[in-house]
N, C-alpha and C. Protein backbone atom coordinates (compact mmCIF):
# COMPACT_ATOMS: atom_id res chain seq x y z
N UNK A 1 51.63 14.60 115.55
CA UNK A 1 50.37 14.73 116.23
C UNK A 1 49.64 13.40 116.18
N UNK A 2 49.87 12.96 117.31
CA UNK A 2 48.61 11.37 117.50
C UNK A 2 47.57 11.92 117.31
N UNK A 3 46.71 11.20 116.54
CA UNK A 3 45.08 10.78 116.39
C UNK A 3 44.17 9.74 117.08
N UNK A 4 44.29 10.59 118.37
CA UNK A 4 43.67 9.95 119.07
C UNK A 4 41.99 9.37 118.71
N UNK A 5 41.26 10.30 117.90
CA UNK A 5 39.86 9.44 117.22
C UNK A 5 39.95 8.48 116.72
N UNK A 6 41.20 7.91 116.11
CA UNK A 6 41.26 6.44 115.41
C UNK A 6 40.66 5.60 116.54
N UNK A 7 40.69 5.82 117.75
CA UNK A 7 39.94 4.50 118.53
C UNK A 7 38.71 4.32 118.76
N UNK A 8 37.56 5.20 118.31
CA UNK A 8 36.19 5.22 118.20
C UNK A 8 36.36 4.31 116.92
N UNK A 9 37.07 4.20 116.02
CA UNK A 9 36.86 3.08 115.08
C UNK A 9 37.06 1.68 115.38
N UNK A 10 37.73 1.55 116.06
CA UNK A 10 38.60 0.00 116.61
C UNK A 10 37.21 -0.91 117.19
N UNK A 11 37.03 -1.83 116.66
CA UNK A 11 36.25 -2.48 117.44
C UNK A 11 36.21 -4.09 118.11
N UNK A 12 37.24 -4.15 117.96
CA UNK A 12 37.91 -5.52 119.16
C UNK A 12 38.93 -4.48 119.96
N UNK A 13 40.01 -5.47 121.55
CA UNK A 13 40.85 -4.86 121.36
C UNK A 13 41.89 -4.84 121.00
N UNK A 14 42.27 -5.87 120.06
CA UNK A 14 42.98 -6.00 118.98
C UNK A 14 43.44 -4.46 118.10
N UNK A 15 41.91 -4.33 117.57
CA UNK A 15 42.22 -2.87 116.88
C UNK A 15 42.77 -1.61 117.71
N UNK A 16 42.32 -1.72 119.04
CA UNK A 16 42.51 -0.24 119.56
C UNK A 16 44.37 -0.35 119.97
N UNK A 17 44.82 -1.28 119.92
CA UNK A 17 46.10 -1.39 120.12
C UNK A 17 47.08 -1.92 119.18
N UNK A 18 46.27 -1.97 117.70
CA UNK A 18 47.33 -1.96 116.48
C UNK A 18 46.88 -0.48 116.08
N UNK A 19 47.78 0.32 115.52
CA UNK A 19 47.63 1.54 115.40
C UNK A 19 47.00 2.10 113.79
N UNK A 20 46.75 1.31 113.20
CA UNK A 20 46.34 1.76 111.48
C UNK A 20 44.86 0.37 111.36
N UNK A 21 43.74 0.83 111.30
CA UNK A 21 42.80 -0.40 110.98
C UNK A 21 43.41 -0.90 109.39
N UNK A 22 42.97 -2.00 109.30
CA UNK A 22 43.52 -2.52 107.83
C UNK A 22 42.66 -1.97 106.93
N UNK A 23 41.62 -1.16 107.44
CA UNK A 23 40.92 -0.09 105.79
C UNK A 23 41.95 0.52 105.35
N UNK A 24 42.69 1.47 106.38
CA UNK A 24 43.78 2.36 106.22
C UNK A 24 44.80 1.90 104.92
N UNK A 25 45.35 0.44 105.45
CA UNK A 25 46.47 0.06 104.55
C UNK A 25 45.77 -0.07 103.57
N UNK A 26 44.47 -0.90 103.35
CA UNK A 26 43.97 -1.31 101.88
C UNK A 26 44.44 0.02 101.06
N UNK A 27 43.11 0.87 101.48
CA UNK A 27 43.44 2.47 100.84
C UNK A 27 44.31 2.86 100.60
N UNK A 28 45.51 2.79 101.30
CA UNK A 28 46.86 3.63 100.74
C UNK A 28 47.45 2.12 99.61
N UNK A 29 47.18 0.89 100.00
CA UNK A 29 47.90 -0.08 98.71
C UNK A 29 47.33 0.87 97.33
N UNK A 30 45.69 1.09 97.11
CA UNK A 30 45.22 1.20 96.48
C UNK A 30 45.29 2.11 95.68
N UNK A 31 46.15 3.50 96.41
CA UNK A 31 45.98 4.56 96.05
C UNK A 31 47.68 4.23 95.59
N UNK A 32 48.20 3.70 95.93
CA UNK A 32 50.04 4.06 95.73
C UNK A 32 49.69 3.23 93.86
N UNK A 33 48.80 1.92 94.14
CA UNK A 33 48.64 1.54 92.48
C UNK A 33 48.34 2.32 91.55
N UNK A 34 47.59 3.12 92.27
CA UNK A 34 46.71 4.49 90.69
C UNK A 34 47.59 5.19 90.95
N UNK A 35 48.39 5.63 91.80
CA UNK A 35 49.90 6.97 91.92
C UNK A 35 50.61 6.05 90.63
N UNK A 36 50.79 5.19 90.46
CA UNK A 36 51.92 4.58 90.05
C UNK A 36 51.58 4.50 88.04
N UNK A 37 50.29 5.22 88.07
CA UNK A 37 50.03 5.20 86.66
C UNK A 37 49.87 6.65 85.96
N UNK A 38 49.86 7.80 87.00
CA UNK A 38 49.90 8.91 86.48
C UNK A 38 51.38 9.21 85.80
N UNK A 39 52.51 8.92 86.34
CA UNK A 39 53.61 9.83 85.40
C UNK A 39 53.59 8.75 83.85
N UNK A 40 53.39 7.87 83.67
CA UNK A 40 52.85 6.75 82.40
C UNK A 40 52.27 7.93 81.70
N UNK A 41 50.88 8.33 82.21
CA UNK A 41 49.92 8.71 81.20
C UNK A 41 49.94 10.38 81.61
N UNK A 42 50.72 11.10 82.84
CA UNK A 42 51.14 11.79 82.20
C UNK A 42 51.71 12.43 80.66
N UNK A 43 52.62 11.20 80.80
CA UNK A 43 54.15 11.12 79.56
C UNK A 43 53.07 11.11 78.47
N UNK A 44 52.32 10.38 78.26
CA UNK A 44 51.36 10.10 76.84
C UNK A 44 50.96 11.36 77.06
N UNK A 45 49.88 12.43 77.59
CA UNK A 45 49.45 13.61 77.23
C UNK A 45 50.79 14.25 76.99
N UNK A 46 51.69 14.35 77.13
CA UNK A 46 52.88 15.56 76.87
C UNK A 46 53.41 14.74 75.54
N UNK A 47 53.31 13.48 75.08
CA UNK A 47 53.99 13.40 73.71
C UNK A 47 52.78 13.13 72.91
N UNK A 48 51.35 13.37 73.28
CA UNK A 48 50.37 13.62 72.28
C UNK A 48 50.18 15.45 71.83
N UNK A 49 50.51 15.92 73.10
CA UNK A 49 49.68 17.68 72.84
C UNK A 49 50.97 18.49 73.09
N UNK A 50 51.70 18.48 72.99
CA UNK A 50 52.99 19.44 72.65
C UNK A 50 53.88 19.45 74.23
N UNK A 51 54.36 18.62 75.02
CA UNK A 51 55.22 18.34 75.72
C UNK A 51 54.95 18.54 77.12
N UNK A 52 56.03 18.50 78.71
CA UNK A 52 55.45 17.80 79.84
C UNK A 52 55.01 19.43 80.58
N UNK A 53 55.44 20.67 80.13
CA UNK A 53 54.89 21.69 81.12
C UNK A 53 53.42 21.48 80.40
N UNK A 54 52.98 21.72 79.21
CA UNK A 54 51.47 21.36 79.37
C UNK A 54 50.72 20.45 79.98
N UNK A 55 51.14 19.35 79.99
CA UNK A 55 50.78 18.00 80.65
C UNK A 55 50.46 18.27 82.11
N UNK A 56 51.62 18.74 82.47
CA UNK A 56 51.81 19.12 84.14
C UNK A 56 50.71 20.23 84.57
N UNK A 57 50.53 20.93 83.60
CA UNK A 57 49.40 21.91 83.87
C UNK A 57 47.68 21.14 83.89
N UNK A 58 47.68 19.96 82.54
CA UNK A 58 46.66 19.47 82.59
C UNK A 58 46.31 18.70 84.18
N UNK A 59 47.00 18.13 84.77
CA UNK A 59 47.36 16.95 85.39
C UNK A 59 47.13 18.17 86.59
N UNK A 60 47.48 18.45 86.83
CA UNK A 60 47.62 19.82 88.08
C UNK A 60 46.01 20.55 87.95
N UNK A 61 45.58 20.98 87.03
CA UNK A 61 43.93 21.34 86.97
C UNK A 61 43.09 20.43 87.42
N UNK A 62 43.18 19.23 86.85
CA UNK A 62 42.57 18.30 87.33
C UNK A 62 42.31 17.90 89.30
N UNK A 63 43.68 17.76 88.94
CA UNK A 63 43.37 17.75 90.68
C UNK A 63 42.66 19.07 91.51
N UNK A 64 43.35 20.31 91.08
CA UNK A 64 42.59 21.38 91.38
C UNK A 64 41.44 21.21 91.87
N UNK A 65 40.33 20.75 89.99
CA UNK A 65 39.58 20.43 90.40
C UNK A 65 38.36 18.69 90.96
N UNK A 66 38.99 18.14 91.10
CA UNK A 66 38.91 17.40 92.38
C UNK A 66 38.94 17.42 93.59
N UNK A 67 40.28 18.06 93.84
CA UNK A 67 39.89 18.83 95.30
C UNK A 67 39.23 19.75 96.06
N UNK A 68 38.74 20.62 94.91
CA UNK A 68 37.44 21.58 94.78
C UNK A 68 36.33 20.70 94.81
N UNK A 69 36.17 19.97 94.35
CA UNK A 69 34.96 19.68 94.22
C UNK A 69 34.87 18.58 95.54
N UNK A 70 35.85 17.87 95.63
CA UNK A 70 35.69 17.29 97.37
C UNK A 70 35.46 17.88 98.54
N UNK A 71 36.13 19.57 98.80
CA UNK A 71 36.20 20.40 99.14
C UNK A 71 34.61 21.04 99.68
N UNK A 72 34.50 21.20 98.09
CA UNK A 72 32.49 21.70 98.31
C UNK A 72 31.64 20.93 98.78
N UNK A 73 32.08 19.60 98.63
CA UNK A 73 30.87 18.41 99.12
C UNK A 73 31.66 18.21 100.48
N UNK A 74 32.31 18.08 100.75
CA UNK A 74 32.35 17.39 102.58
C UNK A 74 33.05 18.35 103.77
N UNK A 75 33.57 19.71 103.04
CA UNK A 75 34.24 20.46 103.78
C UNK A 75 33.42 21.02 104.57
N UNK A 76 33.44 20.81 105.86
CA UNK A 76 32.39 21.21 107.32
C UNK A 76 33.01 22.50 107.58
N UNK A 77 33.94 22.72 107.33
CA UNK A 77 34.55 24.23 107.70
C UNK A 77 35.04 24.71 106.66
N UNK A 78 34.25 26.46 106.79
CA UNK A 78 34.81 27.26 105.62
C UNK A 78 36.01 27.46 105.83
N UNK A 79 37.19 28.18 104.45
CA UNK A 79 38.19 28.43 104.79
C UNK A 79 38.87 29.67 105.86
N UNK A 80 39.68 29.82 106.58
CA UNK A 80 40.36 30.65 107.32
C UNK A 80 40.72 31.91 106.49
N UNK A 81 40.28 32.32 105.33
CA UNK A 81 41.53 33.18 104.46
C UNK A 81 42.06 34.24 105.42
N UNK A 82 41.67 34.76 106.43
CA UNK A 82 42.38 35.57 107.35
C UNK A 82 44.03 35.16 107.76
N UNK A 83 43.86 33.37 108.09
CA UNK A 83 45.09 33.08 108.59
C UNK A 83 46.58 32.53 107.05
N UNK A 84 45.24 32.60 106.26
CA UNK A 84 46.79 32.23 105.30
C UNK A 84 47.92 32.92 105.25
N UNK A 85 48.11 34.06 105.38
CA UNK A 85 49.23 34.95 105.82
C UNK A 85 50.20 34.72 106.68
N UNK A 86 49.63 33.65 107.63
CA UNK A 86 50.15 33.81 108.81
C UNK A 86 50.93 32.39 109.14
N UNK A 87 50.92 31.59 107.98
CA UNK A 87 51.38 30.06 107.87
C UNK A 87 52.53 30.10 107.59
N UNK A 88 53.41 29.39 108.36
CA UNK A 88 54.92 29.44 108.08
C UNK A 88 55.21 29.02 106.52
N UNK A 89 57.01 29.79 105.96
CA UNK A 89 56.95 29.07 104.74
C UNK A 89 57.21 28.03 103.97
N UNK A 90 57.00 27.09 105.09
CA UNK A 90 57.55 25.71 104.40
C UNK A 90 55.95 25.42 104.58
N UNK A 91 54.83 25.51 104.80
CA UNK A 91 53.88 25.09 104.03
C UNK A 91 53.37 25.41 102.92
N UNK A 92 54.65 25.64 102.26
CA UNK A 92 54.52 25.88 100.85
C UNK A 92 55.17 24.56 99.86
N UNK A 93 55.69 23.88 100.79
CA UNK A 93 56.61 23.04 100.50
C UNK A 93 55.77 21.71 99.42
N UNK A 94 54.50 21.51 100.04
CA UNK A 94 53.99 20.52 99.96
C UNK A 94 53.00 20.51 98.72
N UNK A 95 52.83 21.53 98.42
CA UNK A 95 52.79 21.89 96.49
C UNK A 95 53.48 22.32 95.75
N UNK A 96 54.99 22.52 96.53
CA UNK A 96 55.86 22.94 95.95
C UNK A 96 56.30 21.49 95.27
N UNK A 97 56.30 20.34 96.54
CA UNK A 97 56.79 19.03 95.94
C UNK A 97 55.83 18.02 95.01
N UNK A 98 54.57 17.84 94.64
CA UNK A 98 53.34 17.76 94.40
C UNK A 98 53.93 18.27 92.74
N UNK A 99 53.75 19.63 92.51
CA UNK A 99 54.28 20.45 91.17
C UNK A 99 55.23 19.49 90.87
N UNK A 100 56.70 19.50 91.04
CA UNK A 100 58.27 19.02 91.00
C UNK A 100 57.67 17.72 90.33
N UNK A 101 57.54 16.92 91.10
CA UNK A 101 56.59 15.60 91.32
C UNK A 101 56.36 15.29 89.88
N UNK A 102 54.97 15.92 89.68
CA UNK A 102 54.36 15.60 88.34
C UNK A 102 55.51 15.96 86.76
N UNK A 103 56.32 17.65 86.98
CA UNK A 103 57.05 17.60 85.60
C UNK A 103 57.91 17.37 85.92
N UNK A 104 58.67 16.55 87.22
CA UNK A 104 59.68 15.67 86.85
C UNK A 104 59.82 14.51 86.64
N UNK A 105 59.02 13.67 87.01
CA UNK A 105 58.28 12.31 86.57
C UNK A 105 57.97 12.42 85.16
N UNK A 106 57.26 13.62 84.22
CA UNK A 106 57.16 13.40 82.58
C UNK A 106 58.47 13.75 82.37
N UNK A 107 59.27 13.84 82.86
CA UNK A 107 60.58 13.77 81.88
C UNK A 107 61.36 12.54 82.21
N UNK A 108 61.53 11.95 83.32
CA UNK A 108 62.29 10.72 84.03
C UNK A 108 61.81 9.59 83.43
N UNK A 109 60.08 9.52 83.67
CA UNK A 109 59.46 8.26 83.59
C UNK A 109 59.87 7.45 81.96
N UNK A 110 59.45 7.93 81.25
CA UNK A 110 59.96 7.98 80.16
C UNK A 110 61.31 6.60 79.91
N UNK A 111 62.68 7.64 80.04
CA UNK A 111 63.97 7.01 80.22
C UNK A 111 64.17 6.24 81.44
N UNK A 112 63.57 5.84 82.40
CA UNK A 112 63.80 4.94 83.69
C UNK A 112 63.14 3.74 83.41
N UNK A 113 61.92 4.24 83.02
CA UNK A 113 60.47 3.16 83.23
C UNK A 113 59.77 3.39 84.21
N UNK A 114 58.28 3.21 84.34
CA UNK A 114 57.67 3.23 85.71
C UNK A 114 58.11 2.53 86.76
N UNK A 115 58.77 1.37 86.47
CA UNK A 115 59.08 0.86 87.73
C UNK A 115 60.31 1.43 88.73
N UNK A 116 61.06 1.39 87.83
CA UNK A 116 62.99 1.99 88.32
C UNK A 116 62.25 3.59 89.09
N UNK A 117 61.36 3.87 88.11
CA UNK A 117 60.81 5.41 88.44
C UNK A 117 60.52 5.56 90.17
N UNK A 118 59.46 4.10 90.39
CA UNK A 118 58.92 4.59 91.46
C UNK A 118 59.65 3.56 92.61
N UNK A 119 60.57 2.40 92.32
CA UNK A 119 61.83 2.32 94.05
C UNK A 119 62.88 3.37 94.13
N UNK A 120 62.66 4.16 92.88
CA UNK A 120 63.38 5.00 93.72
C UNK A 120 63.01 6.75 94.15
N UNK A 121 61.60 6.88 94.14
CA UNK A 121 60.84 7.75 94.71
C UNK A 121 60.86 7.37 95.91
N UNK A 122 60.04 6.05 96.24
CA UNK A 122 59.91 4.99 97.21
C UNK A 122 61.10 5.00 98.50
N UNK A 123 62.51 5.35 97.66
CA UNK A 123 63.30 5.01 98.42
C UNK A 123 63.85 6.63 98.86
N UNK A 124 63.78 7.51 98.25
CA UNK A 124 63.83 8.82 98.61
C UNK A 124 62.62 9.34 99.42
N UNK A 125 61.63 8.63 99.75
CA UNK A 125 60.49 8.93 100.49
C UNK A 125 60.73 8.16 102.03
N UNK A 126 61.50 6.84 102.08
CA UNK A 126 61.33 6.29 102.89
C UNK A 126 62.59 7.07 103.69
N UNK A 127 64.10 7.83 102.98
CA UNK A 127 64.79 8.23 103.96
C UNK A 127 64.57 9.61 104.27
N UNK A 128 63.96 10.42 103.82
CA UNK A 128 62.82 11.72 103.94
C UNK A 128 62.18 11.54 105.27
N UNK A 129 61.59 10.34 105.33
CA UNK A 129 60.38 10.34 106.14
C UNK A 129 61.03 9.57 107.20
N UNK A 130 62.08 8.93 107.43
CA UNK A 130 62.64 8.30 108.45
C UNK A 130 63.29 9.85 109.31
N UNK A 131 64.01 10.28 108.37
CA UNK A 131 64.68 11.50 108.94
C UNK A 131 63.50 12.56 109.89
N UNK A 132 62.43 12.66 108.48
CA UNK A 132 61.74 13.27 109.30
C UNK A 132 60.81 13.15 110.42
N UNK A 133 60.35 11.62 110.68
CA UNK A 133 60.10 11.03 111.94
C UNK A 133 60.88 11.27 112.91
N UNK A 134 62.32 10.99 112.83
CA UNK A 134 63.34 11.53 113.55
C UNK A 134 63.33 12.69 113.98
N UNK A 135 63.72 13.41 113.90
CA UNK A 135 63.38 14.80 114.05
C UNK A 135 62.13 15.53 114.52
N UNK A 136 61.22 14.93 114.51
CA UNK A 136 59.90 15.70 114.46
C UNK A 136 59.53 16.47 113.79
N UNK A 137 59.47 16.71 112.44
CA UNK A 137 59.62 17.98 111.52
C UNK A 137 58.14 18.26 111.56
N UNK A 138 57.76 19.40 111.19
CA UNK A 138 56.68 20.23 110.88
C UNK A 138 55.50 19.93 111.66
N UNK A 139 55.94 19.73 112.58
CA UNK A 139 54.58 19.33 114.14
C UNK A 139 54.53 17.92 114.38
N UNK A 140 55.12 16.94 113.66
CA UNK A 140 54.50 15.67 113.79
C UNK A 140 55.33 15.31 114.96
N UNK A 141 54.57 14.10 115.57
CA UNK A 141 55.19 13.25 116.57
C UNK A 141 56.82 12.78 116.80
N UNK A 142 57.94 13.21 117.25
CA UNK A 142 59.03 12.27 117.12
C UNK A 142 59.13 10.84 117.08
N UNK A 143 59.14 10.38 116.26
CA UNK A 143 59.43 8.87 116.50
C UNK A 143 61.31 8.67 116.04
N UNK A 144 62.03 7.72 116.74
CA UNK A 144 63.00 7.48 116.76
C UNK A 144 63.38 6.65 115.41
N UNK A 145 64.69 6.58 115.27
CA UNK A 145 64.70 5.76 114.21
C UNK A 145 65.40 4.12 114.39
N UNK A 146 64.43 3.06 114.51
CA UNK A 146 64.66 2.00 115.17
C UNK A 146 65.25 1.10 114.32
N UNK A 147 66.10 -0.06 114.85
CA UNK A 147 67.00 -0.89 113.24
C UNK A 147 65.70 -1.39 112.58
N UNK A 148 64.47 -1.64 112.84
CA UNK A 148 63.53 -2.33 112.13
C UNK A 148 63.49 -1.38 110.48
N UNK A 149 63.18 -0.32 111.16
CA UNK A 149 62.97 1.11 109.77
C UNK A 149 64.41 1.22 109.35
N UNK A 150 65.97 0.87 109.79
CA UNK A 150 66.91 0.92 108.91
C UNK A 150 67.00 -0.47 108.45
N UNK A 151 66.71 -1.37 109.10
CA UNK A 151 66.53 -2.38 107.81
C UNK A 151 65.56 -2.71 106.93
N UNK A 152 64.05 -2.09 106.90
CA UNK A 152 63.33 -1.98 106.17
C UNK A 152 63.69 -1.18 104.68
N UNK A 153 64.76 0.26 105.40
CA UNK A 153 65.00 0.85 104.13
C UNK A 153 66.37 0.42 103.69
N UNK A 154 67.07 -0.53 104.41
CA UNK A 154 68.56 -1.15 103.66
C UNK A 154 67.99 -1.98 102.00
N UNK A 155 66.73 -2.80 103.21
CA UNK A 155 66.10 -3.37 101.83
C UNK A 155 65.46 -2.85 100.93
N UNK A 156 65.28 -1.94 100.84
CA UNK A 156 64.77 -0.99 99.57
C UNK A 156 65.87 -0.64 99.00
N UNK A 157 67.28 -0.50 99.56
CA UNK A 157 68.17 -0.10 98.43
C UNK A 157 68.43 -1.01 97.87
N UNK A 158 68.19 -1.94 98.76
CA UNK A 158 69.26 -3.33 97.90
C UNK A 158 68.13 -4.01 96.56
N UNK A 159 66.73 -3.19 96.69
CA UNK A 159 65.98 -3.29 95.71
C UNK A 159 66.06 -2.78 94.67
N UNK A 160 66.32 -1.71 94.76
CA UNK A 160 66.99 -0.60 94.06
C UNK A 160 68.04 -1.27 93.07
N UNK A 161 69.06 -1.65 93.43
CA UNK A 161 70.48 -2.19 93.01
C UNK A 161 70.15 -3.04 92.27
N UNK A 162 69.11 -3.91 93.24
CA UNK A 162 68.98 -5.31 91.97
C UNK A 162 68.20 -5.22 90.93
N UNK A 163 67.07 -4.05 91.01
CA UNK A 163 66.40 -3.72 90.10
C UNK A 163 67.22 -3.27 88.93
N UNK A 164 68.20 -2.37 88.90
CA UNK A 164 69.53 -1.73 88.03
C UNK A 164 70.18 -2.53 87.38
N UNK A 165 70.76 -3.44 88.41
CA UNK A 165 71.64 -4.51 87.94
C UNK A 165 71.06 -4.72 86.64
N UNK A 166 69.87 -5.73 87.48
CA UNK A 166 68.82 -6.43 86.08
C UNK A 166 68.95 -5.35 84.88
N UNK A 167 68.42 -4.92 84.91
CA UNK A 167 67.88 -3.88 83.67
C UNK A 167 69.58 -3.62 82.73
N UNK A 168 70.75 -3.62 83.95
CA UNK A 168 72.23 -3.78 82.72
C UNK A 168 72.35 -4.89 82.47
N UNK A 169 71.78 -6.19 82.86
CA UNK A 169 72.00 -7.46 82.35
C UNK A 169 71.38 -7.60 81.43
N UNK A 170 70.05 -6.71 80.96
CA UNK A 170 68.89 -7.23 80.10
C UNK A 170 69.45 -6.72 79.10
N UNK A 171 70.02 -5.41 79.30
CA UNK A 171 70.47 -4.55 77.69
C UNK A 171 71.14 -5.24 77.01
């Protein structure tokens, strides 16, 4: 689904014909840095307070409530509860993976390291999301899969590899 309102933001026409304003990217750099410190301090609450399903529960409330509470302050529309019934079941998927996410990261992060941890989330996200661009999955736009995005993600494996390598050269 294009978003077509992104162009009430654009204000050269530069912007209205690059498709993401550079707030966009800042924000997601910004946010992938603080993603990249929760399964860390996950791991510390589960080897301070008795292991990672508690952790995962702490870590999971939290957001709960955060999103509750973002929820109450800017949500312009009440919820539908009539239609939740009626939502296919793979939108279940997306706290299904969210859950997975958090207590499988306190057990991985650990023995990988944060880094090894996250090229290769990174790299299971990028052929996920190529595929699923491809395809059109779950309403979104088809986009094709062009050599730019298979060589964008060749080079993530080959990041991958060298990241590995290293880490058997270091031992």
């Amino acid at each position: 689904m294009k978003d077509s309102s992104l162009d009430e933001y654009a204000t050269t026409d530069t912007e209205r014909h690059f498709p993401m304003p550079a707030i966009y990217l800042l924000i997601a750099f910004g946010l992938g840095a603080l993603v990249s410190m929760q399964p860390a301090i996950n791991a510390q609450i589960a080897a301070r307070l008795g292991g990672p399903l508690f952790a995962a529960v702490c870590s999971i409330t939290i957001s709960l409530v955060m999103v509750t509470a973002a929820w109450a302050t800017f949500g312009r529309v009440g919820p539908q509860w009539s239609k939740l019934l009626t939502l296919p079941w793979w939108t279940l998927i997306g706290g299904a993976a969210g859950a997975l996410f958090v207590l499988i990261a306190l057990v991985i992060v650990p023995k990988l390291g944060v880094a090894m941890f996250f090229v290769c989330v990174v790299l299971g996200q990028l052929l996920g999301a190529a595929y699923l661009d491809h395809i059109g999955a779950f309403g979104m736009e088809m986009r094709t899969l062009s050599w730019s995005r298979v060589l964008g993600i060749a080079l993530v494996i080959v990041g991958v590899a060298v990241t590995q390598v290293g880490s058997w050269l270091e031992a």
